[in-house]
C-alpha atoms as a PDB file:
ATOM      1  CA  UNK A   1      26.834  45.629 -83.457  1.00  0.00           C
ATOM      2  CA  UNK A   2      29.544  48.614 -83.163  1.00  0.00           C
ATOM      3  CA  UNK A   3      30.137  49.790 -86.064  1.00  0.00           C
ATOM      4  CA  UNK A   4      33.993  49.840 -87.191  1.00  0.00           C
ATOM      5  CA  UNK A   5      35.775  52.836 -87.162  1.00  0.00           C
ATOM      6  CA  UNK A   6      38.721  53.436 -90.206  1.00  0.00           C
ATOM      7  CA  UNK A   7      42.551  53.624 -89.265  1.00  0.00           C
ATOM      8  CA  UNK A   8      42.990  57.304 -88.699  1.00  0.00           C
ATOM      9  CA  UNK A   9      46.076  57.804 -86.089  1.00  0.00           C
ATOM     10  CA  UNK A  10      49.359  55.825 -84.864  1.00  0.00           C
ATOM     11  CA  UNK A  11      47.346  53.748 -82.236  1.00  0.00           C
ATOM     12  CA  UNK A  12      45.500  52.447 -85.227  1.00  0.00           C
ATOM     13  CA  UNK A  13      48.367  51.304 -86.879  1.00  0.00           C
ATOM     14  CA  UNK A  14      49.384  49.729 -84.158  1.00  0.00           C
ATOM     15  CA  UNK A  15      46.672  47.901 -82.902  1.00  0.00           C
ATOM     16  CA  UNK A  16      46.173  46.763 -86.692  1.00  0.00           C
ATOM     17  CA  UNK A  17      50.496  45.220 -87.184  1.00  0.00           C
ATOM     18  CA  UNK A  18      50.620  43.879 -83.658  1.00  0.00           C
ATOM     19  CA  UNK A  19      47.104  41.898 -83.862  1.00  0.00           C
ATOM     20  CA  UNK A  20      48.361  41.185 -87.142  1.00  0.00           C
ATOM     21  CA  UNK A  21      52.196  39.948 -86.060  1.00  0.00           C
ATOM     22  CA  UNK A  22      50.227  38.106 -83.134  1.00  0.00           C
ATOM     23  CA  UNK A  23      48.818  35.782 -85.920  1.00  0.00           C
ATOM     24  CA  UNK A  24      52.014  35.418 -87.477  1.00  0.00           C
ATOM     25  CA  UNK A  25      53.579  34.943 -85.063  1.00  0.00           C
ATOM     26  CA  UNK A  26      50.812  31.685 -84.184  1.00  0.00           C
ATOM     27  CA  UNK A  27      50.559  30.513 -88.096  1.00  0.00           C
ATOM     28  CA  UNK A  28      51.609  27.002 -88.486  1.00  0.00           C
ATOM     29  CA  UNK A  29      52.640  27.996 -92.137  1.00  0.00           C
ATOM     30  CA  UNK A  30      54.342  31.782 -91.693  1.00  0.00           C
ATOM     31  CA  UNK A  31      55.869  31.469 -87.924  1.00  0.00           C
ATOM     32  CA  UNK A  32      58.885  29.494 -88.394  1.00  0.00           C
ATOM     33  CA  UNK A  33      60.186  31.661 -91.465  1.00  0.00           C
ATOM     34  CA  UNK A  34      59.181  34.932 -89.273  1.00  0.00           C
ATOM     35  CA  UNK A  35      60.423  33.774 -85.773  1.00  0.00           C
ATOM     36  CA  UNK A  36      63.568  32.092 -87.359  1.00  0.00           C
ATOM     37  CA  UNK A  37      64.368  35.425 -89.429  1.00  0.00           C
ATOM     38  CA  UNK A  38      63.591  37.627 -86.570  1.00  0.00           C
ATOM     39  CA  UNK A  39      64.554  36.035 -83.702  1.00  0.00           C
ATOM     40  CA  UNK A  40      64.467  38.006 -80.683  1.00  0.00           C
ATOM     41  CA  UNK A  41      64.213  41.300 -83.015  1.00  0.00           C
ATOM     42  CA  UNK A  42      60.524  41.448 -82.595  1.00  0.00           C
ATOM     43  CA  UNK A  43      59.928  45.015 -80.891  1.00  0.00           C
ATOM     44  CA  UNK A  44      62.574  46.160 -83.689  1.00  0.00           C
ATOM     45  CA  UNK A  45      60.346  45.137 -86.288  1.00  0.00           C
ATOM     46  CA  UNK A  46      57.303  45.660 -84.407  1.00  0.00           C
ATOM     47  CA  UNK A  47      58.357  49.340 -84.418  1.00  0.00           C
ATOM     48  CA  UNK A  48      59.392  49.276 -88.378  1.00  0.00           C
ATOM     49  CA  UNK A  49      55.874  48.164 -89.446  1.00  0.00           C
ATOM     50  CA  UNK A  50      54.497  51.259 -87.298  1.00  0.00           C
ATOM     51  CA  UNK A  51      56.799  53.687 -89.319  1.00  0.00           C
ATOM     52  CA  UNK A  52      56.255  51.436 -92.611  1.00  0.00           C
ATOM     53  CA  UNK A  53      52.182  52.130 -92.372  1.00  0.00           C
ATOM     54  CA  UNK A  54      52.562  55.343 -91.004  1.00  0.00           C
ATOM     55  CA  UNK A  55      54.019  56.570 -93.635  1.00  0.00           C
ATOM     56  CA  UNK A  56      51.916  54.688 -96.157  1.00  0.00           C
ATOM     57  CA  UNK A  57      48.489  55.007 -94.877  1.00  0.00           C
ATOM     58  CA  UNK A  58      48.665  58.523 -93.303  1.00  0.00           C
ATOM     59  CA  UNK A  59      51.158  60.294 -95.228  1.00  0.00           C
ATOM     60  CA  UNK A  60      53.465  60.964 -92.111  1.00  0.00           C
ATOM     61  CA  UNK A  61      56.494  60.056 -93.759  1.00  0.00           C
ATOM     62  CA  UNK A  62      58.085  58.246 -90.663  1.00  0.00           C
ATOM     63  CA  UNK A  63      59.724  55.285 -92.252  1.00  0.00           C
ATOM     64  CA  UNK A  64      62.896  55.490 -94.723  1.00  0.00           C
ATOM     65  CA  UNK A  65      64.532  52.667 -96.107  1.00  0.00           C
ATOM     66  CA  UNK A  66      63.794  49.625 -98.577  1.00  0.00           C
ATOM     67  CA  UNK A  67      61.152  47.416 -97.378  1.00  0.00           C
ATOM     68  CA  UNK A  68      62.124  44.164-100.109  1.00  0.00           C
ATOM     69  CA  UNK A  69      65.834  44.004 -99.549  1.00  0.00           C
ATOM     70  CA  UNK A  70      65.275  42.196 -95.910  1.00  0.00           C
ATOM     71  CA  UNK A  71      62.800  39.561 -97.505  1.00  0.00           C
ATOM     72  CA  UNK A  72      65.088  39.098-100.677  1.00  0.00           C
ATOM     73  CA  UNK A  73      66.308  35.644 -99.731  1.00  0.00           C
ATOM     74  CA  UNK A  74      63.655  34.480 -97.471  1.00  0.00           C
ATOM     75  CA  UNK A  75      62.566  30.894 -98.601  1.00  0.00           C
ATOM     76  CA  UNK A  76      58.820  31.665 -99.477  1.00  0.00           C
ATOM     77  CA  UNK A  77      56.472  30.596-102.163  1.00  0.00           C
ATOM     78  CA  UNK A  78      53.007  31.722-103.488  1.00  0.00           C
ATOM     79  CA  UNK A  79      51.250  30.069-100.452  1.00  0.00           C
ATOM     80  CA  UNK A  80      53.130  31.973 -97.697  1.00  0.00           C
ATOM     81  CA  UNK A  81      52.257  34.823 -99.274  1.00  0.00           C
ATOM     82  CA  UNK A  82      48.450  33.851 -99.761  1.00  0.00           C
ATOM     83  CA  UNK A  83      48.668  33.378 -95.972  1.00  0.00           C
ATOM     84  CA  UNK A  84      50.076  36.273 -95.441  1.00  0.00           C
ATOM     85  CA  UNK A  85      47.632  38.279 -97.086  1.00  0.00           C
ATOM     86  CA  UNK A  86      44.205  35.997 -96.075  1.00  0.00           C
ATOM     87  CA  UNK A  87      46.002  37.046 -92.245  1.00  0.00           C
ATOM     88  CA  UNK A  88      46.586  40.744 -93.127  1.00  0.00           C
ATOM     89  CA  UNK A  89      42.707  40.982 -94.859  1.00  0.00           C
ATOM     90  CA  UNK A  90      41.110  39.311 -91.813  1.00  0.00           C
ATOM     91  CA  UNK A  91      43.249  41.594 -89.301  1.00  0.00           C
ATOM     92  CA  UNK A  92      42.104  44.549 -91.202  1.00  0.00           C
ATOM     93  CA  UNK A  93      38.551  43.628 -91.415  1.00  0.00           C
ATOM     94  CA  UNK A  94      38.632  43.029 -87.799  1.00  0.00           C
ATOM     95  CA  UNK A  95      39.197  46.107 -86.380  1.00  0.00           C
ATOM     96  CA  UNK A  96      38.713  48.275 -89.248  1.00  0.00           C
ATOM     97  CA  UNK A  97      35.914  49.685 -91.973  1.00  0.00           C
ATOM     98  CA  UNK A  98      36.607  52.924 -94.416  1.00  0.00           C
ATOM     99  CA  UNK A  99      38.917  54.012 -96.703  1.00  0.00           C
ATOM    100  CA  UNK A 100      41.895  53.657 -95.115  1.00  0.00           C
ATOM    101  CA  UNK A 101      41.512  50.239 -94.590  1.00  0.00           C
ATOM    102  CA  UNK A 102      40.654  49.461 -97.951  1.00  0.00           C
ATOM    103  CA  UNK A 103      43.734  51.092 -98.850  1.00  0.00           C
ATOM    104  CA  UNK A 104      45.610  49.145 -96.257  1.00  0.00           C
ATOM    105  CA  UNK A 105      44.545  45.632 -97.972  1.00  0.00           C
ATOM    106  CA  UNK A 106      45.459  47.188-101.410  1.00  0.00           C
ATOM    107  CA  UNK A 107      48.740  48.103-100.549  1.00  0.00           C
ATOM    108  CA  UNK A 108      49.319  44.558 -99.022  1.00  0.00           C
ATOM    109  CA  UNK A 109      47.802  42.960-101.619  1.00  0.00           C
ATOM    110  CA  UNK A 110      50.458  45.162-104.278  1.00  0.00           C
ATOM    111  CA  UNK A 111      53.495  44.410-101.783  1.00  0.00           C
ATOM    112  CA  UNK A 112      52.678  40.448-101.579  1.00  0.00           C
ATOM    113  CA  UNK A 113      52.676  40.716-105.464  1.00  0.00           C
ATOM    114  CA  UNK A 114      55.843  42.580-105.967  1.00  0.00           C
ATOM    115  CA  UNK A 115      57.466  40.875-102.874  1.00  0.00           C
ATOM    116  CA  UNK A 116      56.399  37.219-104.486  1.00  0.00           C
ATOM    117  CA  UNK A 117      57.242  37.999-108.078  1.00  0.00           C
ATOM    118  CA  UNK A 118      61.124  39.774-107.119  1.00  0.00           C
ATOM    119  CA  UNK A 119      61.682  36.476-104.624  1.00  0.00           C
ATOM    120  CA  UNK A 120      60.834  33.995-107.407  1.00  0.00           C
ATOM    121  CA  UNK A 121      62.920  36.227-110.064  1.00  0.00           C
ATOM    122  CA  UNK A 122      66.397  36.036-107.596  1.00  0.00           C
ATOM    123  CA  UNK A 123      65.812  32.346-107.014  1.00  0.00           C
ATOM    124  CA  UNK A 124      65.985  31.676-110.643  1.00  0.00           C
ATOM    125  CA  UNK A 125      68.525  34.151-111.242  1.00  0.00           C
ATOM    126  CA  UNK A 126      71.434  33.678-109.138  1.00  0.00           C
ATOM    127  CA  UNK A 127      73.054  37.466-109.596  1.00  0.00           C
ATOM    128  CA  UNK A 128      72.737  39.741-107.019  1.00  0.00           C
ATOM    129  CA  UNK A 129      69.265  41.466-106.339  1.00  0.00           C
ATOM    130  CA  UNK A 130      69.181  45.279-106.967  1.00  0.00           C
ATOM    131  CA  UNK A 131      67.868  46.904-103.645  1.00  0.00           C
END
């Protein structure tokens, strides 16, 4: 068996979010919300989530902006996002092994939380979220 190699350049990143988006993209529980909030956006988006884990995973500080505000009213709960992240763990695990990756499935695991807990906190709370 070949042993994995870690994420360690842009081609890494994106052969890890467009496996990953493929999956999405196929989920019977996370395509509708994705495909129906993206559209026909998908190489846009595709090309944010380069720049997002560029910039987190290899310190190359490509992407700017505020990755909740887009997601702020998207009509999730805690199981989307447990999809979301069994997906993103499996994707990584896939292609990946090292520290990069590990970090990679930490940071996704911290941005499901956050993501999850602000959603929940503006459904409940009708005032405007703070981006």
């Amino acid at each position: 068996m070949k042993k994995k190699k870690d994420i360690t350049n842009l081609a890494d990143i994106k052969l890890l979010v467009n496996s990953f988006y493929g999956k999405v993209r196929e989920d019977e529980k996370l395509k509708d919300i994705f495909n129906s909030k993206i559209q026909d956006r998908w190489p846009e988006h595709l090309e944010k989530m380069y720049r997002f884990w560029q910039t987190v995973l290899m310190e190359e500080h490509t992407y700017f902006g505020s990755p909740f505000s887009p997601h702020a009213k998207l009509p999730v709960e805690k199981e989307h996002f447990n999809q979301w992240l069994e997906l993103f763990f499996s994707t990584v695990d896939e292609h990946f092994s090292g520290e990069k990756a590990e970090r990679a499935k930490w940071q996704g695991q911290r941005m499901a939380e956050m993501f999850h807990t602000k959603i929940e906190h503006y459904k409940n709370n009708p005032a405007s979220p703070l981006l």
